[in-house]
PDB file of N, CA and C in Angstrom:
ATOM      1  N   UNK A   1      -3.103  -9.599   0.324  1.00  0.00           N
ATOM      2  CA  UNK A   1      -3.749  -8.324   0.080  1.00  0.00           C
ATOM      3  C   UNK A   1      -4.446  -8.376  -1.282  1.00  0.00           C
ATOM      4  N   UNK A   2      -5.706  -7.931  -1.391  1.00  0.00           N
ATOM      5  CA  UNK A   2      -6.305  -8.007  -2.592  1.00  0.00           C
ATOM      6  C   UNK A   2      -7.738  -7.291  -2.681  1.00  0.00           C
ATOM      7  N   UNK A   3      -7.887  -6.721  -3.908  1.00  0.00           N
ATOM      8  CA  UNK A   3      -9.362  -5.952  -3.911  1.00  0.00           C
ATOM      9  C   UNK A   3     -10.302  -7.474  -4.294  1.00  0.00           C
ATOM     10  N   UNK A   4     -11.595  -7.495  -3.551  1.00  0.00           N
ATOM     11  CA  UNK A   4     -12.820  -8.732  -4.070  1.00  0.00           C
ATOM     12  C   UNK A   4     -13.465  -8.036  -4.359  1.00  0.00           C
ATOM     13  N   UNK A   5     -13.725  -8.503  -5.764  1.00  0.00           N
ATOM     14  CA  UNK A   5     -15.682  -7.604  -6.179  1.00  0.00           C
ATOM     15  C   UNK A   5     -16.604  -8.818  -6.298  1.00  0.00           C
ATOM     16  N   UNK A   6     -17.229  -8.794  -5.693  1.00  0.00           N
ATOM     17  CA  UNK A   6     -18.503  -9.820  -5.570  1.00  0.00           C
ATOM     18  C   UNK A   6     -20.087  -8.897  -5.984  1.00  0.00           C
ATOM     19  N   UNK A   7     -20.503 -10.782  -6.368  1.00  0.00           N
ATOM     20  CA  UNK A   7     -21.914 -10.386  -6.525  1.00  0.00           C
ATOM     21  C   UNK A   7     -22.622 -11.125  -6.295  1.00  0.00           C
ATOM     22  N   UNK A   8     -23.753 -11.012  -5.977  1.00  0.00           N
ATOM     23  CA  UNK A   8     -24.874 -11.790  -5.352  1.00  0.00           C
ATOM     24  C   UNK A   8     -26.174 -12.126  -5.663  1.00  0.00           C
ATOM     25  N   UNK A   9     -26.150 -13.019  -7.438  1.00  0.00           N
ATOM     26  CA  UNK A   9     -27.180 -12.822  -8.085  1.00  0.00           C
ATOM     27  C   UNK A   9     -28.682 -13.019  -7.248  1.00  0.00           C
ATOM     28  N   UNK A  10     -28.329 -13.637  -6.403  1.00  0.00           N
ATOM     29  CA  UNK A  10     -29.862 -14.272  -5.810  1.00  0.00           C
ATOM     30  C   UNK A  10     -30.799 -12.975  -5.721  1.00  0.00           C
ATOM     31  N   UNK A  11     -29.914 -11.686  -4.855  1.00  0.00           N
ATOM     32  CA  UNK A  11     -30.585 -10.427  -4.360  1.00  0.00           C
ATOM     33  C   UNK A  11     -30.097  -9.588  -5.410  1.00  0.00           C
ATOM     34  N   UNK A  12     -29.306  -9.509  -6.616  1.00  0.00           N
ATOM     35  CA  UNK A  12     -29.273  -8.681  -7.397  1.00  0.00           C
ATOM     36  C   UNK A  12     -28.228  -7.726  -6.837  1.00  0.00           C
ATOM     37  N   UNK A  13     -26.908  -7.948  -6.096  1.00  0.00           N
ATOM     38  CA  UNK A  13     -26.546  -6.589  -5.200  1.00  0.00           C
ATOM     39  C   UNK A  13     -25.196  -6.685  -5.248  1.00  0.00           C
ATOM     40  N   UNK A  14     -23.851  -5.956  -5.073  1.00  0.00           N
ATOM     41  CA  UNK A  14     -22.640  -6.220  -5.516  1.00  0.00           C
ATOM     42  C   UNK A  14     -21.740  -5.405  -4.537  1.00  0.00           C
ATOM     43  N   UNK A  15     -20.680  -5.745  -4.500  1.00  0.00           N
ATOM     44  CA  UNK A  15     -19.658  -5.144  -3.417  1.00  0.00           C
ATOM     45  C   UNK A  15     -18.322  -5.412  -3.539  1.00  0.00           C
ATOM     46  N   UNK A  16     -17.350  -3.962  -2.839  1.00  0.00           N
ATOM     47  CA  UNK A  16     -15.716  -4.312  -3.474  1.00  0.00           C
ATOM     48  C   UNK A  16     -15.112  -3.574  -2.008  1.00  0.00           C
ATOM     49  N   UNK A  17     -14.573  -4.967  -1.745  1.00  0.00           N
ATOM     50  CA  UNK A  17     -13.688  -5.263  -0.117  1.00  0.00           C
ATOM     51  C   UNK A  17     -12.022  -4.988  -0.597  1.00  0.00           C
ATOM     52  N   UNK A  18     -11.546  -4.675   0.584  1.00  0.00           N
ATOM     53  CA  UNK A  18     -10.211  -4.122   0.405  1.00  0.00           C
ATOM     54  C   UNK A  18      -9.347  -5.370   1.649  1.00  0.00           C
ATOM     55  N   UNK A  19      -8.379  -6.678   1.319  1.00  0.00           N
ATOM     56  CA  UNK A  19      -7.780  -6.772   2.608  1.00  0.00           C
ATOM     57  C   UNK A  19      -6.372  -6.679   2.391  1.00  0.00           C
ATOM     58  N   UNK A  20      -6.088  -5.833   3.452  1.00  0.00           N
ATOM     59  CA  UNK A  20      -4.759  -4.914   3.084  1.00  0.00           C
ATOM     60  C   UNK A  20      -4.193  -5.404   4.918  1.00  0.00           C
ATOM     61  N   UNK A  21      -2.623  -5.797   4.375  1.00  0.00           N
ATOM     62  CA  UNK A  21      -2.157  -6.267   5.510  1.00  0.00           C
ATOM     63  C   UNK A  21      -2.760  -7.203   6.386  1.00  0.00           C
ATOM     64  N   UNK A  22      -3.368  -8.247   5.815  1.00  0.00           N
ATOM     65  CA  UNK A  22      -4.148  -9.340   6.131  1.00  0.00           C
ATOM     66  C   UNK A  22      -5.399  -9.164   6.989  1.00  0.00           C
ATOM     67  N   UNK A  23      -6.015  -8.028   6.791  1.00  0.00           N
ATOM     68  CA  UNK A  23      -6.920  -7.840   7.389  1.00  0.00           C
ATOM     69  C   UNK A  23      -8.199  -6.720   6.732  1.00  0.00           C
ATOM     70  N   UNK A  24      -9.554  -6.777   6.728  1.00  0.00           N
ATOM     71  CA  UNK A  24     -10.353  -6.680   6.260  1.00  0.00           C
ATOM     72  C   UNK A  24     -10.679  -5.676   6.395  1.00  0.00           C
ATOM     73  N   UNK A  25     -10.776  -4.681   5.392  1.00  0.00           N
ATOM     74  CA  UNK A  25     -10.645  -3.275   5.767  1.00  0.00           C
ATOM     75  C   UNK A  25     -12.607  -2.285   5.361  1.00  0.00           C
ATOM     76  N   UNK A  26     -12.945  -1.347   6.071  1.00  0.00           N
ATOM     77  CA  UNK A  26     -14.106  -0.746   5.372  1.00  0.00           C
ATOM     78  C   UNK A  26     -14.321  -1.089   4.014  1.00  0.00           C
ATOM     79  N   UNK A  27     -15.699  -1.500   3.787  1.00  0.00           N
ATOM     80  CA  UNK A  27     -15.711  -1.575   2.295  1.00  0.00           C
ATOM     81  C   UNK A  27     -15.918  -0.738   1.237  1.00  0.00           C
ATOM     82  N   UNK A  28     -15.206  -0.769   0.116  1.00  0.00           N
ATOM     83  CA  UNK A  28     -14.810   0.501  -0.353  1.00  0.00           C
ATOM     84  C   UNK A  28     -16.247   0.786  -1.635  1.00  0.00           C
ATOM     85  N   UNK A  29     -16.759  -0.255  -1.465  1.00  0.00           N
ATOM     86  CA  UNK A  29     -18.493   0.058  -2.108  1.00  0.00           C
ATOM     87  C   UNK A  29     -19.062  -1.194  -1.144  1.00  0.00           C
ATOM     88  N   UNK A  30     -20.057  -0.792  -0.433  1.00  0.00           N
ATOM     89  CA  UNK A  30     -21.119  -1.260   0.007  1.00  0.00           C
ATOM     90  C   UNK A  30     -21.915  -1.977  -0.531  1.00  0.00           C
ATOM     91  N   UNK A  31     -22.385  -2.877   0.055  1.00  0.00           N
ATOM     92  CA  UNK A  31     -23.331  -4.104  -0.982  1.00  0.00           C
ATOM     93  C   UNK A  31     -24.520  -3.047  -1.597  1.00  0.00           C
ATOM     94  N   UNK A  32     -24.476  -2.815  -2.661  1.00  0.00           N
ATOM     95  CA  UNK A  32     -25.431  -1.820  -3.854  1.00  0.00           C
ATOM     96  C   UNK A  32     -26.482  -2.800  -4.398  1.00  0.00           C
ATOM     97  N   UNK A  33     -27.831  -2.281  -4.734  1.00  0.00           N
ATOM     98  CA  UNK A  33     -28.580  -3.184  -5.641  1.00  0.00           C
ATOM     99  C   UNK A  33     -27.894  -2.542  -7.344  1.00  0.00           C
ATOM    100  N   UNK A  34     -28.342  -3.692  -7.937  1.00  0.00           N
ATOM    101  CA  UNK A  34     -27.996  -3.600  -9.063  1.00  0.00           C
ATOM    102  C   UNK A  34     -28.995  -4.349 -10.358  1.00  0.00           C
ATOM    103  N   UNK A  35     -29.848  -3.909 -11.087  1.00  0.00           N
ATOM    104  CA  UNK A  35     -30.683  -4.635 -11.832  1.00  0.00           C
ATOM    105  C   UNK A  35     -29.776  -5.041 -13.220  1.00  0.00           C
ATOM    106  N   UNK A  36     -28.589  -4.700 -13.320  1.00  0.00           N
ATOM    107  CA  UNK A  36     -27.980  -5.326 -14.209  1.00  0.00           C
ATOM    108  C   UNK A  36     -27.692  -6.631 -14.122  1.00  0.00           C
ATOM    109  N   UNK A  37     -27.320  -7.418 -13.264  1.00  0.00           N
ATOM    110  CA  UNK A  37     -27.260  -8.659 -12.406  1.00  0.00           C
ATOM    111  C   UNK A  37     -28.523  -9.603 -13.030  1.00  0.00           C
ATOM    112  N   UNK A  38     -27.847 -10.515 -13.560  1.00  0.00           N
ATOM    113  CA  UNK A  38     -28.659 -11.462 -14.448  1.00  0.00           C
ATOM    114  C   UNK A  38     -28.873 -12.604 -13.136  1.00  0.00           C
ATOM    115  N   UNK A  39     -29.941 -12.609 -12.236  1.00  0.00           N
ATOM    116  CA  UNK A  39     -30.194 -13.896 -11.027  1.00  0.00           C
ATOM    117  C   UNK A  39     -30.237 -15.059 -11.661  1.00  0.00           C
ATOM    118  N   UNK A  40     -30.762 -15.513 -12.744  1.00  0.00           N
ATOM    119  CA  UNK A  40     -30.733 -16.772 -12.943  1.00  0.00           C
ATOM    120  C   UNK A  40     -29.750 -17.035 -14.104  1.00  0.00           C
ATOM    121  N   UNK A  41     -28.921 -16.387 -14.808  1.00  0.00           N
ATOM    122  CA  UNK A  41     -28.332 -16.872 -15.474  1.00  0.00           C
ATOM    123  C   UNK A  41     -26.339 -15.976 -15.798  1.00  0.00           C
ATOM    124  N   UNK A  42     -26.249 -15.935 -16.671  1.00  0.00           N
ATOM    125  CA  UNK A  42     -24.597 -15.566 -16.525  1.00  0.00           C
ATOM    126  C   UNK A  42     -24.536 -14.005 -16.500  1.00  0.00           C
ATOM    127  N   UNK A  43     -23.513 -14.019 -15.905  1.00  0.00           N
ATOM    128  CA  UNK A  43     -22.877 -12.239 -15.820  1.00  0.00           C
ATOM    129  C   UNK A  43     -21.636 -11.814 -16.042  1.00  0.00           C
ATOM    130  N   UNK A  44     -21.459 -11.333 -16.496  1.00  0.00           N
ATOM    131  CA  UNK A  44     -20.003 -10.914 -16.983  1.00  0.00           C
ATOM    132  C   UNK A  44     -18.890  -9.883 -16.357  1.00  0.00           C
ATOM    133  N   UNK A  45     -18.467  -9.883 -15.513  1.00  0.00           N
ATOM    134  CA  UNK A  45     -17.733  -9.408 -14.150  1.00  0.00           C
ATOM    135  C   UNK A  45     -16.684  -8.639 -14.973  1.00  0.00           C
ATOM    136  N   UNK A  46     -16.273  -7.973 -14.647  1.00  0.00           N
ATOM    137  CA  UNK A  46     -14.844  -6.652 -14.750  1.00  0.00           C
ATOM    138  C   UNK A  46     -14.067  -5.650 -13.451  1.00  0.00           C
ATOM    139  N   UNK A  47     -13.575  -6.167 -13.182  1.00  0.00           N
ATOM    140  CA  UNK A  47     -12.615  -4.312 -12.341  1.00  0.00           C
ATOM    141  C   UNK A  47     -11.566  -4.464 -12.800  1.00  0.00           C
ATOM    142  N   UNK A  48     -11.393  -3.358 -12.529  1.00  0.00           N
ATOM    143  CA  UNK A  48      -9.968  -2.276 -13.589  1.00  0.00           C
ATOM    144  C   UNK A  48      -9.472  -1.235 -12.314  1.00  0.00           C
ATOM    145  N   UNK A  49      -8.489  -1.377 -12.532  1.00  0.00           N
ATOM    146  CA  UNK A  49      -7.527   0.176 -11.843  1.00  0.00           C
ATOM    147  C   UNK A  49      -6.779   1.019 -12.810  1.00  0.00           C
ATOM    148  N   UNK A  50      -6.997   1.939 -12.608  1.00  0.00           N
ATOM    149  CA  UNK A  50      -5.785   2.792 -13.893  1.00  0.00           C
ATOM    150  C   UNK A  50      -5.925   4.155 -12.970  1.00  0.00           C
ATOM    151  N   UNK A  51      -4.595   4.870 -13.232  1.00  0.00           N
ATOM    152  CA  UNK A  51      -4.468   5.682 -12.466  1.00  0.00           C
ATOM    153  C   UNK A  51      -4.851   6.617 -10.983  1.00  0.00           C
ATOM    154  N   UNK A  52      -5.153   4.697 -10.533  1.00  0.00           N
ATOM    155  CA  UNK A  52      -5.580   5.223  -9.103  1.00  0.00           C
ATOM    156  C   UNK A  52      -6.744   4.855  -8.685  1.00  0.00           C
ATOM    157  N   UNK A  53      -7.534   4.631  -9.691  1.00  0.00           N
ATOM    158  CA  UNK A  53      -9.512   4.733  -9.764  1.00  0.00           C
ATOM    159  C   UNK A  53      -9.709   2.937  -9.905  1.00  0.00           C
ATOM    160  N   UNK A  54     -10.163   2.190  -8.836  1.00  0.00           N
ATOM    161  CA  UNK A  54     -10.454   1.145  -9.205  1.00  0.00           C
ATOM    162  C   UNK A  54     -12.076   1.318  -9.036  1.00  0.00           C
ATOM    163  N   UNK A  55     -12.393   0.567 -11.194  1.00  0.00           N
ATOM    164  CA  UNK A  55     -14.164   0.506 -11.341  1.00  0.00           C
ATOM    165  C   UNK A  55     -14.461  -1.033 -11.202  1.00  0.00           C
ATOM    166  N   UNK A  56     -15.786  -0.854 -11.182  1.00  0.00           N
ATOM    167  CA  UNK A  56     -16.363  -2.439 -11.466  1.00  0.00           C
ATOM    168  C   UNK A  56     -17.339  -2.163 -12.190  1.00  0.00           C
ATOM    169  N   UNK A  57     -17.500  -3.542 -13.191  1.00  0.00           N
ATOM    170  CA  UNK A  57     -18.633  -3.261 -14.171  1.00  0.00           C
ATOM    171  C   UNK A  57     -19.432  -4.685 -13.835  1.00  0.00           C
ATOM    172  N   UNK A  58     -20.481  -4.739 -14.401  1.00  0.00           N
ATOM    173  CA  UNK A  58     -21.234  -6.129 -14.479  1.00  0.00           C
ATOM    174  C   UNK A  58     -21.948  -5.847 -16.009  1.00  0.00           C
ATOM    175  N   UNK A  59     -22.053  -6.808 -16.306  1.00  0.00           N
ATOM    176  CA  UNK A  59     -22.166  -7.252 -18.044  1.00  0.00           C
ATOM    177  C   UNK A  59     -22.446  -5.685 -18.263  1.00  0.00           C
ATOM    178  N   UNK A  60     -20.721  -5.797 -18.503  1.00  0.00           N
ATOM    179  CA  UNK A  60     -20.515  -4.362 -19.528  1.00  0.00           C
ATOM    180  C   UNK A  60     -20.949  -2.954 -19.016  1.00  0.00           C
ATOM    181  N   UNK A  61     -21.596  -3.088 -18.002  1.00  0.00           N
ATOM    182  CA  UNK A  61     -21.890  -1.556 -17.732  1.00  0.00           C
ATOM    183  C   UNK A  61     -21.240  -1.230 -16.195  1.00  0.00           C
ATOM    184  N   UNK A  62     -20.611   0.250 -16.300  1.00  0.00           N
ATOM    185  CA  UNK A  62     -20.228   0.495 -15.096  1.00  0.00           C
ATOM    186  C   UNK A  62     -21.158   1.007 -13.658  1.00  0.00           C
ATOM    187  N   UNK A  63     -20.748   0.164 -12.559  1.00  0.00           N
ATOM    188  CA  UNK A  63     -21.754  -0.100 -11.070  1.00  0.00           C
ATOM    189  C   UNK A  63     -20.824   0.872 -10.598  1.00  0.00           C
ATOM    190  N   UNK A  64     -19.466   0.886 -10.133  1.00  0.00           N
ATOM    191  CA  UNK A  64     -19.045   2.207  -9.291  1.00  0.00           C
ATOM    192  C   UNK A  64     -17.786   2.322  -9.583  1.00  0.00           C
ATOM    193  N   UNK A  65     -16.950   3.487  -8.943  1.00  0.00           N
ATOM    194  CA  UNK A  65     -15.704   3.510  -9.057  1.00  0.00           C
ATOM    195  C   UNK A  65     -15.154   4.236  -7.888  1.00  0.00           C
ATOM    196  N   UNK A  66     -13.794   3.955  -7.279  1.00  0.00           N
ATOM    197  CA  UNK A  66     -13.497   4.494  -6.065  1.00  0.00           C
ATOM    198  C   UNK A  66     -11.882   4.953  -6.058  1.00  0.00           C
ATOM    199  N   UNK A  67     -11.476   6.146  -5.410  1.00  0.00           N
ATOM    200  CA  UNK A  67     -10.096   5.786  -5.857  1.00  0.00           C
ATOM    201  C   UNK A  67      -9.383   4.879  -4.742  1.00  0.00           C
ATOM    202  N   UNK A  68      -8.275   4.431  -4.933  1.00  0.00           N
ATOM    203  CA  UNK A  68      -7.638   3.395  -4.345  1.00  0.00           C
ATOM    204  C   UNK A  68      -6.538   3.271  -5.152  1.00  0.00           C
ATOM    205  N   UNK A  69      -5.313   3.834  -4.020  1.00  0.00           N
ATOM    206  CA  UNK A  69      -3.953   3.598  -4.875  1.00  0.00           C
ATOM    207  C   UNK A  69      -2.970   2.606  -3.633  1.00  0.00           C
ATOM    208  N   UNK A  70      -3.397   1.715  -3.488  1.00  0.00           N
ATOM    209  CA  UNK A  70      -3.391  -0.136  -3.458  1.00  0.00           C
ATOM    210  C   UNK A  70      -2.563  -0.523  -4.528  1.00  0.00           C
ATOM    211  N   UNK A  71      -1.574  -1.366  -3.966  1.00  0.00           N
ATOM    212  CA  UNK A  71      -1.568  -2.331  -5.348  1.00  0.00           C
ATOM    213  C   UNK A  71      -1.182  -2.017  -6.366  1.00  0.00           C
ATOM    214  N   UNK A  72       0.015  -0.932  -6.921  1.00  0.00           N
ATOM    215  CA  UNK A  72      -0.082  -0.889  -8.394  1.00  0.00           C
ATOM    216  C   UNK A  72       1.420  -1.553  -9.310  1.00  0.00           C
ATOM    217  N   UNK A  73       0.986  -2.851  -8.781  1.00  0.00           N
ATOM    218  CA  UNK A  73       1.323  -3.582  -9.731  1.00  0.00           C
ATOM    219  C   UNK A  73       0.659  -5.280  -8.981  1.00  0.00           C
ATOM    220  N   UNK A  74       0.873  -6.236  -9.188  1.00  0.00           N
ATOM    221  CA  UNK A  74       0.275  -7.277  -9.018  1.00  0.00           C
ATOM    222  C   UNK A  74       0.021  -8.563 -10.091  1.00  0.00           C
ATOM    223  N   UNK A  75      -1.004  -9.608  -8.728  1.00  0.00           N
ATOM    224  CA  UNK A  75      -1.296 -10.380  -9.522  1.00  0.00           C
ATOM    225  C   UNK A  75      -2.633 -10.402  -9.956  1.00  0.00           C
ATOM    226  N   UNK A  76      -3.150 -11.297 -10.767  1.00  0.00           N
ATOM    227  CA  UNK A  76      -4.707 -11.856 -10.707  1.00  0.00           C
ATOM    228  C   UNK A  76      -5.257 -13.218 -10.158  1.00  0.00           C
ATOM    229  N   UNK A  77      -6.492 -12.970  -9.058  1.00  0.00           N
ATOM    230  CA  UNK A  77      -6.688 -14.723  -8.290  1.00  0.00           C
ATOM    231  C   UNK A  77      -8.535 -14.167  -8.743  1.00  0.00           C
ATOM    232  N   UNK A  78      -8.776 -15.689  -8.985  1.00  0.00           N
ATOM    233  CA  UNK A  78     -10.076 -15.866  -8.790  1.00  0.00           C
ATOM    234  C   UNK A  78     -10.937 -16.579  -7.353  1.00  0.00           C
ATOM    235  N   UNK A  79     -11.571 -16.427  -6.883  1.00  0.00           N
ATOM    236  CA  UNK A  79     -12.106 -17.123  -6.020  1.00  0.00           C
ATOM    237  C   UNK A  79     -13.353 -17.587  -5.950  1.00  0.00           C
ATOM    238  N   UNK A  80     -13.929 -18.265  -5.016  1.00  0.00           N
ATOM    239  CA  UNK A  80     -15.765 -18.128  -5.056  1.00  0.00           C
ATOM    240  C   UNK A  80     -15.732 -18.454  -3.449  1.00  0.00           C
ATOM    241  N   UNK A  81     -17.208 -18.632  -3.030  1.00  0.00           N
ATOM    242  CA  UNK A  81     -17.304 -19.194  -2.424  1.00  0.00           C
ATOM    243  C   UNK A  81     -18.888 -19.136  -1.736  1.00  0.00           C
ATOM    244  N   UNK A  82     -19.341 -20.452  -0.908  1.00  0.00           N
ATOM    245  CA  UNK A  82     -20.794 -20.276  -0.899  1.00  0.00           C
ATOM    246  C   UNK A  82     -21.525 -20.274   0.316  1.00  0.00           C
ATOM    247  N   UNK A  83     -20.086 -19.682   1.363  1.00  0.00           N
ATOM    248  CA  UNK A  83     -20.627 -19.371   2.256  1.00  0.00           C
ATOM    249  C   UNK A  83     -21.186 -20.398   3.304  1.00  0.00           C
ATOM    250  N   UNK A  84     -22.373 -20.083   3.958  1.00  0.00           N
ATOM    251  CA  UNK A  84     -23.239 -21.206   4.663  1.00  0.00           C
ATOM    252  C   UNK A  84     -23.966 -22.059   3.791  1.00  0.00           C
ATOM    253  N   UNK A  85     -24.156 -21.618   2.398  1.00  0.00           N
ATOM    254  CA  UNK A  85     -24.883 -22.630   1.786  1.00  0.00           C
ATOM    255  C   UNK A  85     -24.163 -24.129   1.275  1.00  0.00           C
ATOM    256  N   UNK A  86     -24.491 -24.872   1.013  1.00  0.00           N
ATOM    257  CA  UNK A  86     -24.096 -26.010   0.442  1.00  0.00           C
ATOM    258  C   UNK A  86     -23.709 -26.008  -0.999  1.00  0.00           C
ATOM    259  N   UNK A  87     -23.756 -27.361  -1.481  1.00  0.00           N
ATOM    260  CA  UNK A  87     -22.591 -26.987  -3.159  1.00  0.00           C
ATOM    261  C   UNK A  87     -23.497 -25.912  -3.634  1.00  0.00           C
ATOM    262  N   UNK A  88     -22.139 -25.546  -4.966  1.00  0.00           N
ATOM    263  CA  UNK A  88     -22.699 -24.753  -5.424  1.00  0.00           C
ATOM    264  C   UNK A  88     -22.141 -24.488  -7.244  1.00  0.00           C
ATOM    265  N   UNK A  89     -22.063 -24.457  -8.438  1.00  0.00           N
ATOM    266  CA  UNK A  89     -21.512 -25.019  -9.338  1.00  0.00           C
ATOM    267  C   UNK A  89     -20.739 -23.637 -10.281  1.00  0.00           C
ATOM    268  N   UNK A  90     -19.804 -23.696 -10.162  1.00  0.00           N
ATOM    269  CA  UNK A  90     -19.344 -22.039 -10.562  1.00  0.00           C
ATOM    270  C   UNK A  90     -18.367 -22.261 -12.331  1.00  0.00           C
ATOM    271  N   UNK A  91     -18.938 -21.478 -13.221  1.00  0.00           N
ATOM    272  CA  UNK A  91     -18.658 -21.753 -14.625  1.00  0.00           C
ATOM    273  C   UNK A  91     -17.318 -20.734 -14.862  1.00  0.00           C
ATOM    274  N   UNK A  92     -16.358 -20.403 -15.399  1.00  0.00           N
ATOM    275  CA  UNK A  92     -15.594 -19.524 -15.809  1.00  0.00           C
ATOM    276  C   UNK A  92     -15.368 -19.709 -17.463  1.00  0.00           C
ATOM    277  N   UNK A  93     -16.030 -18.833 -18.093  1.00  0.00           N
ATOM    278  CA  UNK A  93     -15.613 -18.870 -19.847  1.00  0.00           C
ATOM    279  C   UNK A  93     -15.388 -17.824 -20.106  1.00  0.00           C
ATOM    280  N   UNK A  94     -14.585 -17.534 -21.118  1.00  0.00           N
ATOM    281  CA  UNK A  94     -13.741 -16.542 -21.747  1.00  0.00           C
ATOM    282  C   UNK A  94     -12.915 -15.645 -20.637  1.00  0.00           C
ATOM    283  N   UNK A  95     -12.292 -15.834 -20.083  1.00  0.00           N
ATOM    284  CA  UNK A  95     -11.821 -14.911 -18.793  1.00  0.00           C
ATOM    285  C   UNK A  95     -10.625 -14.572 -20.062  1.00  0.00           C
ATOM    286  N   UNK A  96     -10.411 -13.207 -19.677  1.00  0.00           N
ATOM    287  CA  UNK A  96      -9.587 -12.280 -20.153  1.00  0.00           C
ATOM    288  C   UNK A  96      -9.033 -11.612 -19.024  1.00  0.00           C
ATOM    289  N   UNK A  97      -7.468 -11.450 -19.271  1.00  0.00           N
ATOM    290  CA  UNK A  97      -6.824 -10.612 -18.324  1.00  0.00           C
ATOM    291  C   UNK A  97      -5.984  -9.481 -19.650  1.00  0.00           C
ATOM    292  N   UNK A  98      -5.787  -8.178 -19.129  1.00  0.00           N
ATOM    293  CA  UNK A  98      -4.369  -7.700 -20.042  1.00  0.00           C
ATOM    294  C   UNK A  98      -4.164  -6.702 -19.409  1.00  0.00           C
ATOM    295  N   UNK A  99      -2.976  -5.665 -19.396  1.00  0.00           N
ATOM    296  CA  UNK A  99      -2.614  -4.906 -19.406  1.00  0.00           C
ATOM    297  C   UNK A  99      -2.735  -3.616 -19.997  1.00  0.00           C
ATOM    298  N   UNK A 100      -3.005  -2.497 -19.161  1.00  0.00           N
ATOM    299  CA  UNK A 100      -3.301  -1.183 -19.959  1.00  0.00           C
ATOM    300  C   UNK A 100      -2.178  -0.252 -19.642  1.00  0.00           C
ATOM    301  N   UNK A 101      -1.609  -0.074 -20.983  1.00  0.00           N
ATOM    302  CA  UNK A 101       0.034   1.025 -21.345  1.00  0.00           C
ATOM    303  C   UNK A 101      -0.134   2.526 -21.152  1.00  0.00           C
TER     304      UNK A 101
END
């Protein structure tokens, strides 16, 4: 079970899937355009839950927020993946995780 926020620099557009009880549930934001979305170069990803409200940001600015009381406690997984396309080269720097009291 886990919230995915993806993004899709090629088209600029972003989305946050819910699979709950191993299975893939309505998506709880719809693939959105987004001109914050850097296509050719890095972006800086965030979601957060706190009291219920899980947001997503992309470099630093907030794209949506939904409530969803999922999950409140857990882990953190990263993933990627490229789909039908072929390789594809995925960077991770400065990743920060913490806790909010």
């Amino acid at each position: 079970d886990l919230y995915w926020f993806e993004i899709s620099p090629y088209d600029q557009t972003f989305a946050l899937f819910l699979l709950l009880n191993d299975e893939w549930q309505p998506s709880l934001i719809e693939w959105t355009p987004s001109s914050n979305i850097n296509p050719g170069g890095w972006n800086f990803l965030s979601l957060e839950r706190v009291g219920g409200v899980v947001s997503v940001f992309i470099n630093g600015v907030l794209q949506g927020a939904v409530e969803s009381d999922h999950f409140p406690t857990g882990r953190i997984g990263l993933g990627g993946a490229t789909y039908s396309d072929g390789n594809v080269n995925v960077c991770i720097d400065n990743l920060r995780v913490w806790r909010l009291e």
